[in-house]
C-alpha atoms as a PDB file:
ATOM      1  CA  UNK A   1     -38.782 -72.542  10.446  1.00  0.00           C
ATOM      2  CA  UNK A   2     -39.318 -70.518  13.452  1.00  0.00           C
ATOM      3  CA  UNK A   3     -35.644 -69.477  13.549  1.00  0.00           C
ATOM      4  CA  UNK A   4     -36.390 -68.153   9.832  1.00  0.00           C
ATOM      5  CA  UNK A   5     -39.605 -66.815  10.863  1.00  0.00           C
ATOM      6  CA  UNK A   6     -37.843 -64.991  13.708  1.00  0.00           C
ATOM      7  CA  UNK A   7     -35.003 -63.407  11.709  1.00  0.00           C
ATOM      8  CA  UNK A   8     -37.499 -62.176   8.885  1.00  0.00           C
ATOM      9  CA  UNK A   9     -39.941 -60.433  11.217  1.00  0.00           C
ATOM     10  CA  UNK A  10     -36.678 -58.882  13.235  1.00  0.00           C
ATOM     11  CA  UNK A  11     -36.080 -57.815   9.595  1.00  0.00           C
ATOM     12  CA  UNK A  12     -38.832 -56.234   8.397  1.00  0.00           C
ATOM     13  CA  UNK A  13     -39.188 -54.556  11.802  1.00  0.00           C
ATOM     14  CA  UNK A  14     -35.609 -53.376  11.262  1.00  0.00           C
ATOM     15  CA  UNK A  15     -36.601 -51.718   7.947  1.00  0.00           C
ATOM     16  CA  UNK A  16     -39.974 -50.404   9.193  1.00  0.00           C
ATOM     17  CA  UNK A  17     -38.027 -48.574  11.962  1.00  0.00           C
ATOM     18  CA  UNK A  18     -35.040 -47.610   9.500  1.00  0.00           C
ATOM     19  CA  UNK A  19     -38.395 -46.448   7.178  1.00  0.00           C
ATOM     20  CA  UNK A  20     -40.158 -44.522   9.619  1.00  0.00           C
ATOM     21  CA  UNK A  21     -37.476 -42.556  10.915  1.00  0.00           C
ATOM     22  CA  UNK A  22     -35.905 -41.768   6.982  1.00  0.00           C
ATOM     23  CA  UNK A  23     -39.268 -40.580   6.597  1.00  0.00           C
ATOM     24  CA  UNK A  24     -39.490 -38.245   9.398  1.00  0.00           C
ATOM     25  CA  UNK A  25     -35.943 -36.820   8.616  1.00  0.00           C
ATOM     26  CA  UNK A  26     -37.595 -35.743   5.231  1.00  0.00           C
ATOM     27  CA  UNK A  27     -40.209 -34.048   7.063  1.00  0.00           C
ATOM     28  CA  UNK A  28     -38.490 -32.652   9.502  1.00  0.00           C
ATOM     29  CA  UNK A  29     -35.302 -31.154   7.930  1.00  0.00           C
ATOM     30  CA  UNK A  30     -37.516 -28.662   6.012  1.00  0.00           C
ATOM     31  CA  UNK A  31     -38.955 -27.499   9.439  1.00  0.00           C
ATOM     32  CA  UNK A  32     -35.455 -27.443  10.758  1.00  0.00           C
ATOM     33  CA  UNK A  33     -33.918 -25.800   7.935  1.00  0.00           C
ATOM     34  CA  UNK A  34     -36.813 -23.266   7.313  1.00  0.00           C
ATOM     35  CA  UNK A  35     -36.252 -22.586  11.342  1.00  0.00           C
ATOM     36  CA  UNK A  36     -32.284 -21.730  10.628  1.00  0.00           C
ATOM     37  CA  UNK A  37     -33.536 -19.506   7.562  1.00  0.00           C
ATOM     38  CA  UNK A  38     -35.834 -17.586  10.255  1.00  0.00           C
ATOM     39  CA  UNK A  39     -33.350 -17.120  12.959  1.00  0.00           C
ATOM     40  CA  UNK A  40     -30.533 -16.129   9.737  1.00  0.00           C
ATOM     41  CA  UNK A  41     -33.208 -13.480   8.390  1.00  0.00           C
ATOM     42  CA  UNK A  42     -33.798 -12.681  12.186  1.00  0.00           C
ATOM     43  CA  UNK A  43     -30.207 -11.533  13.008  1.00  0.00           C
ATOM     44  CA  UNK A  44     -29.570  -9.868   9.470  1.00  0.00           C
ATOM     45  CA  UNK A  45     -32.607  -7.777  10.355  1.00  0.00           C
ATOM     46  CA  UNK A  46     -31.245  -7.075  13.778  1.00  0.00           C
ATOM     47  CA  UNK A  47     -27.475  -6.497  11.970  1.00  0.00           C
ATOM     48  CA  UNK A  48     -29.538  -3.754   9.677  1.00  0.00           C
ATOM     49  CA  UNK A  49     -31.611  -2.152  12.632  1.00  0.00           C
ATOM     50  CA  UNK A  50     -28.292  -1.598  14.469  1.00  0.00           C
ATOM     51  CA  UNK A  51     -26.986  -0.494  11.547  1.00  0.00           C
ATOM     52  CA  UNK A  52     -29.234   2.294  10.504  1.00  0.00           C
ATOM     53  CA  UNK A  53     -29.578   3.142  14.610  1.00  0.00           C
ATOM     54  CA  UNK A  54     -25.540   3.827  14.731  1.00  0.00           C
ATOM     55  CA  UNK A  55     -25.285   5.912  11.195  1.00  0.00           C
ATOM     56  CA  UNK A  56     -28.059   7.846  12.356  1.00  0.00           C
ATOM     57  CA  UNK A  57     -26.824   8.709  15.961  1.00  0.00           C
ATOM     58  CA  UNK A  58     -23.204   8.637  15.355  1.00  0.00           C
ATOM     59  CA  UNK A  59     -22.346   9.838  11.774  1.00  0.00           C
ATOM     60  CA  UNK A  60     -25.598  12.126  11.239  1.00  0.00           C
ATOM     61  CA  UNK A  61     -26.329  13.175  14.789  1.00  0.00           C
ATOM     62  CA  UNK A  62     -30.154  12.886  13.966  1.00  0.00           C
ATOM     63  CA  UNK A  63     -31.760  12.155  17.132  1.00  0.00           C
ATOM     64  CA  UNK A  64     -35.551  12.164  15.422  1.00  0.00           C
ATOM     65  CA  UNK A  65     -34.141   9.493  13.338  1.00  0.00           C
ATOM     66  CA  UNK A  66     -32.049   7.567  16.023  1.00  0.00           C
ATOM     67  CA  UNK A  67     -34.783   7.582  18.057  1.00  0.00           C
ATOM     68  CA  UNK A  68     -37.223   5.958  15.401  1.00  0.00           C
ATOM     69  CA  UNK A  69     -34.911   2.591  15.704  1.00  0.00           C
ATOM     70  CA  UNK A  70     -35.380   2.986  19.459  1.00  0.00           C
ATOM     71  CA  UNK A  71     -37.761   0.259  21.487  1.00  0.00           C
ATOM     72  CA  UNK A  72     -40.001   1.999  24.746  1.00  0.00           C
ATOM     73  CA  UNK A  73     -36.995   1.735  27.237  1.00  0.00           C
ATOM     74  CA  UNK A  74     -33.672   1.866  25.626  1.00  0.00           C
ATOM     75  CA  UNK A  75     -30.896   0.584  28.915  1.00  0.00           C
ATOM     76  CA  UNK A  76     -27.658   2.656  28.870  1.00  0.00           C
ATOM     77  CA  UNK A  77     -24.620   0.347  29.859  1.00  0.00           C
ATOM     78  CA  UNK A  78     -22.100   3.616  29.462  1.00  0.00           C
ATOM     79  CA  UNK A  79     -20.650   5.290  32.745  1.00  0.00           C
ATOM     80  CA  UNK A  80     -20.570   8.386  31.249  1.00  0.00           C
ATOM     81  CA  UNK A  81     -23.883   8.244  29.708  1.00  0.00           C
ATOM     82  CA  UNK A  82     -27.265   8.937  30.968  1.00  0.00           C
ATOM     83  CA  UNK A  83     -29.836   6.384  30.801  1.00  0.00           C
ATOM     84  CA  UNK A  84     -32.619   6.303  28.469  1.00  0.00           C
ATOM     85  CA  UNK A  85     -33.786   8.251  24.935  1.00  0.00           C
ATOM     86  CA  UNK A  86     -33.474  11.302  26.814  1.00  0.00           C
ATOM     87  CA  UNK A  87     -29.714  10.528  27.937  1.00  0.00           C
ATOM     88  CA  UNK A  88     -29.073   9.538  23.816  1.00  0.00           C
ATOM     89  CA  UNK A  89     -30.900  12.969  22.808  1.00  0.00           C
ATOM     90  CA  UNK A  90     -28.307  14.569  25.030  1.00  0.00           C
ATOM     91  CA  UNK A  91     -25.435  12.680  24.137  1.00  0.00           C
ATOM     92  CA  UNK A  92     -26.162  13.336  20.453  1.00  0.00           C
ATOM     93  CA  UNK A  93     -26.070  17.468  21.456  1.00  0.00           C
ATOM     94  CA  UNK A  94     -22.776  16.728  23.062  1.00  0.00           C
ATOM     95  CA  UNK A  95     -21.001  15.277  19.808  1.00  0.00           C
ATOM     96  CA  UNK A  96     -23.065  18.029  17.591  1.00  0.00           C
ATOM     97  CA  UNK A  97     -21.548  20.749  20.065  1.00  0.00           C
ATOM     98  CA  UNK A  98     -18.048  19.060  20.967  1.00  0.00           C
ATOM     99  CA  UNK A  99     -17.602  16.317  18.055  1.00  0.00           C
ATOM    100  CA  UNK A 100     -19.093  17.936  15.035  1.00  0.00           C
ATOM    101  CA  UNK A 101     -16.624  16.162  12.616  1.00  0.00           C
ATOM    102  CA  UNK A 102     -16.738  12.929  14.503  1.00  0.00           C
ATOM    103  CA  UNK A 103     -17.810   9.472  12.358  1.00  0.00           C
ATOM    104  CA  UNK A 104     -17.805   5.920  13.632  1.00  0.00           C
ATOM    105  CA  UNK A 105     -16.326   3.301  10.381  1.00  0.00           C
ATOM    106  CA  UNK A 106     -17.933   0.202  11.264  1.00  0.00           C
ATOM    107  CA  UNK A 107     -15.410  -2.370  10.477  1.00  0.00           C
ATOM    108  CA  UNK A 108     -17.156  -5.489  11.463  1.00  0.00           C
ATOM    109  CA  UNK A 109     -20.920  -6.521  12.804  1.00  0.00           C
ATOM    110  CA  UNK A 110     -21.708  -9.740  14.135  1.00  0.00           C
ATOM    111  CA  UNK A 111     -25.199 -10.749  15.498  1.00  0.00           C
ATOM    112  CA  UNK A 112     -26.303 -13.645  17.957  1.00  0.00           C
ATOM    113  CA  UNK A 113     -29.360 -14.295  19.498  1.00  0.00           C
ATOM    114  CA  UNK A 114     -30.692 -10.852  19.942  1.00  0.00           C
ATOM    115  CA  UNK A 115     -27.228  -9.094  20.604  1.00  0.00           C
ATOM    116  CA  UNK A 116     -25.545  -6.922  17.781  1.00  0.00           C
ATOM    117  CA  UNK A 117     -21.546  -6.089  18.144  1.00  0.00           C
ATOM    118  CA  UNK A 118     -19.682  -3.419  16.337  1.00  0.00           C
ATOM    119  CA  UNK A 119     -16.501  -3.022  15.540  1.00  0.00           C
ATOM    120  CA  UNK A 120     -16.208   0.952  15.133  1.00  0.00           C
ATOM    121  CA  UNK A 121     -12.811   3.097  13.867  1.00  0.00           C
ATOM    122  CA  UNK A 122     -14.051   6.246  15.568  1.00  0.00           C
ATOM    123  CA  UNK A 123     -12.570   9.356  14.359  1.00  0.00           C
ATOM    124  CA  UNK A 124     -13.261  13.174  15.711  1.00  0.00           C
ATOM    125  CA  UNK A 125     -11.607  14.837  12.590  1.00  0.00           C
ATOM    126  CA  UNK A 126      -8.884  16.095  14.214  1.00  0.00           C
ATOM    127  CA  UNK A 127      -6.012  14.143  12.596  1.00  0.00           C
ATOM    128  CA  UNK A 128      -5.612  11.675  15.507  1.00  0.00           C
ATOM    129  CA  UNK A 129      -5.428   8.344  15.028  1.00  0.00           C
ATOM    130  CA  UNK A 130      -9.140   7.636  16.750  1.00  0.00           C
ATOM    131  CA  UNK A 131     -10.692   4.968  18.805  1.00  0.00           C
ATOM    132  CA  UNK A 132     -11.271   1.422  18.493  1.00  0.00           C
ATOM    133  CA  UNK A 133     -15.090   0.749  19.572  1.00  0.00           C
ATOM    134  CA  UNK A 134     -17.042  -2.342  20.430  1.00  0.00           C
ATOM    135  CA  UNK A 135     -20.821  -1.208  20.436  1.00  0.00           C
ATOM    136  CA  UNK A 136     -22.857  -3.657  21.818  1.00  0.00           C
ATOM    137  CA  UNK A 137     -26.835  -3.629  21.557  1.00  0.00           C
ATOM    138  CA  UNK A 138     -29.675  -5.824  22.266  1.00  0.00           C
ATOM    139  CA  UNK A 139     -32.506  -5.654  19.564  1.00  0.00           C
ATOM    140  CA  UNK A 140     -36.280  -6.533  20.873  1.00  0.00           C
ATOM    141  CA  UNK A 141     -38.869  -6.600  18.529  1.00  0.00           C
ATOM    142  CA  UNK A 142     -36.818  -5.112  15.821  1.00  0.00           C
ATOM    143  CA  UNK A 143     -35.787  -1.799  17.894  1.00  0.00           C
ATOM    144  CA  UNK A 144     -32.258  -0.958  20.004  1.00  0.00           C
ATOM    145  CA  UNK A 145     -33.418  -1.527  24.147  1.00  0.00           C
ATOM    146  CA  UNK A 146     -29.841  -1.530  25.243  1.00  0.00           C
ATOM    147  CA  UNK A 147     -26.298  -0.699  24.982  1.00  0.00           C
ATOM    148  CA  UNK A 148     -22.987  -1.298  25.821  1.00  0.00           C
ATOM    149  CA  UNK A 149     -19.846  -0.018  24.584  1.00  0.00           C
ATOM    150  CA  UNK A 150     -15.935  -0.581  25.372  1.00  0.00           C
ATOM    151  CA  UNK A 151     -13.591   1.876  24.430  1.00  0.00           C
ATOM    152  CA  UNK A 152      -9.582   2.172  23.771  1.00  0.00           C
ATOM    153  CA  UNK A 153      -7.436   4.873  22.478  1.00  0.00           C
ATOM    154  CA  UNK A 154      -5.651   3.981  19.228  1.00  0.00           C
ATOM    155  CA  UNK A 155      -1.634   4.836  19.960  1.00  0.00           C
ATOM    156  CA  UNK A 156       0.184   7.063  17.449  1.00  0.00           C
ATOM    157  CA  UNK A 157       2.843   3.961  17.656  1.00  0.00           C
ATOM    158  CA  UNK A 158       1.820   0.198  18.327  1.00  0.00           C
ATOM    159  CA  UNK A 159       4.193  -2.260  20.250  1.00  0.00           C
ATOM    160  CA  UNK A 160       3.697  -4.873  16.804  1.00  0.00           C
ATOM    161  CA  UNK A 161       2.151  -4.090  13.279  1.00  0.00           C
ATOM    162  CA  UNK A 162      -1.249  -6.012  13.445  1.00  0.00           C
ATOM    163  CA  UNK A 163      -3.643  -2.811  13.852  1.00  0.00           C
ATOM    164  CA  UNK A 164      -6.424  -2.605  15.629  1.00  0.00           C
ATOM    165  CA  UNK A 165      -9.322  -3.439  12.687  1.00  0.00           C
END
């Protein structure tokens, strides 16, 4: 009887265990999944910030508006850019004085963490076939603190027919 006794308290501790930890899967997996809604409503916010921050520096070359998206320091990655809101108000004078025509198509944004990429068709209105972009920015606190950008020259005539978007 012992043997019996053995094998049906092994038993019921097997199905208290198997219990306890079904039951804290069910409370858990609303934590976890209300967690992977957050961070998903976290990086479409960040997708939208950049969003608005690009159309408004790029295409519109509204600095008062630009700036609005912009967090207390804002880090300029860009050689040939000056650091700072300062360095964007001036770089948004240079395409207003140089550029005015230019516009940035974003074909593609993808967000992780707090990093925002941009895949930009830039265009200066001048009938050549543009620039492929990648913008990259970091988002704090729902504002743009940094930037980095790499740049190529679309050829008039590719080496194979894929494109560049």
């Amino acid at each position: 009887m012992t043997g019996t006794t053995r094998i049906s308290v092994t038993a019921r501790r097997s199905a208290l265990i198997t219990g306890a930890t079904m039951a804290m899967a069910l409370l858990v997996a609303p934590l976890t999944a209300s967690a992977a809604d957050a961070s998903a409503k976290g990086l479409e916010a960040n997708k939208k910030v950049v969003v608005a921050f690009y159309d408004a520096a790029i295409n519109r070359k509204d600095y008062a508006a630009a700036a609005s998206y912009l967090g207390a320091q804002y880090k300029q990655h860009n050689p040939t850019a000056a650091d700072g809101a300062e360095g964007l108000k001036g770089f948004i004078d240079f395409l207003k004085a140089r550029f005015p025509n230019q516009k940035g198509e974003i074909k593609s944004v993808i967000a992780e963490g707090d990093k925002v990429v941009l895949h930009v068709h830039s265009t200066r209105g001048d009938g050549t076939p543009g620039r492929a972009i990648i913008d990259i920015f970091r988002v704090e606190n729902g504002k743009v603190v940094e930037h980095w950008d790499v740049i190529q020259d679309i050829p008039e005539k590719a080496a194979n027919a894929n494109g560049m978007f």
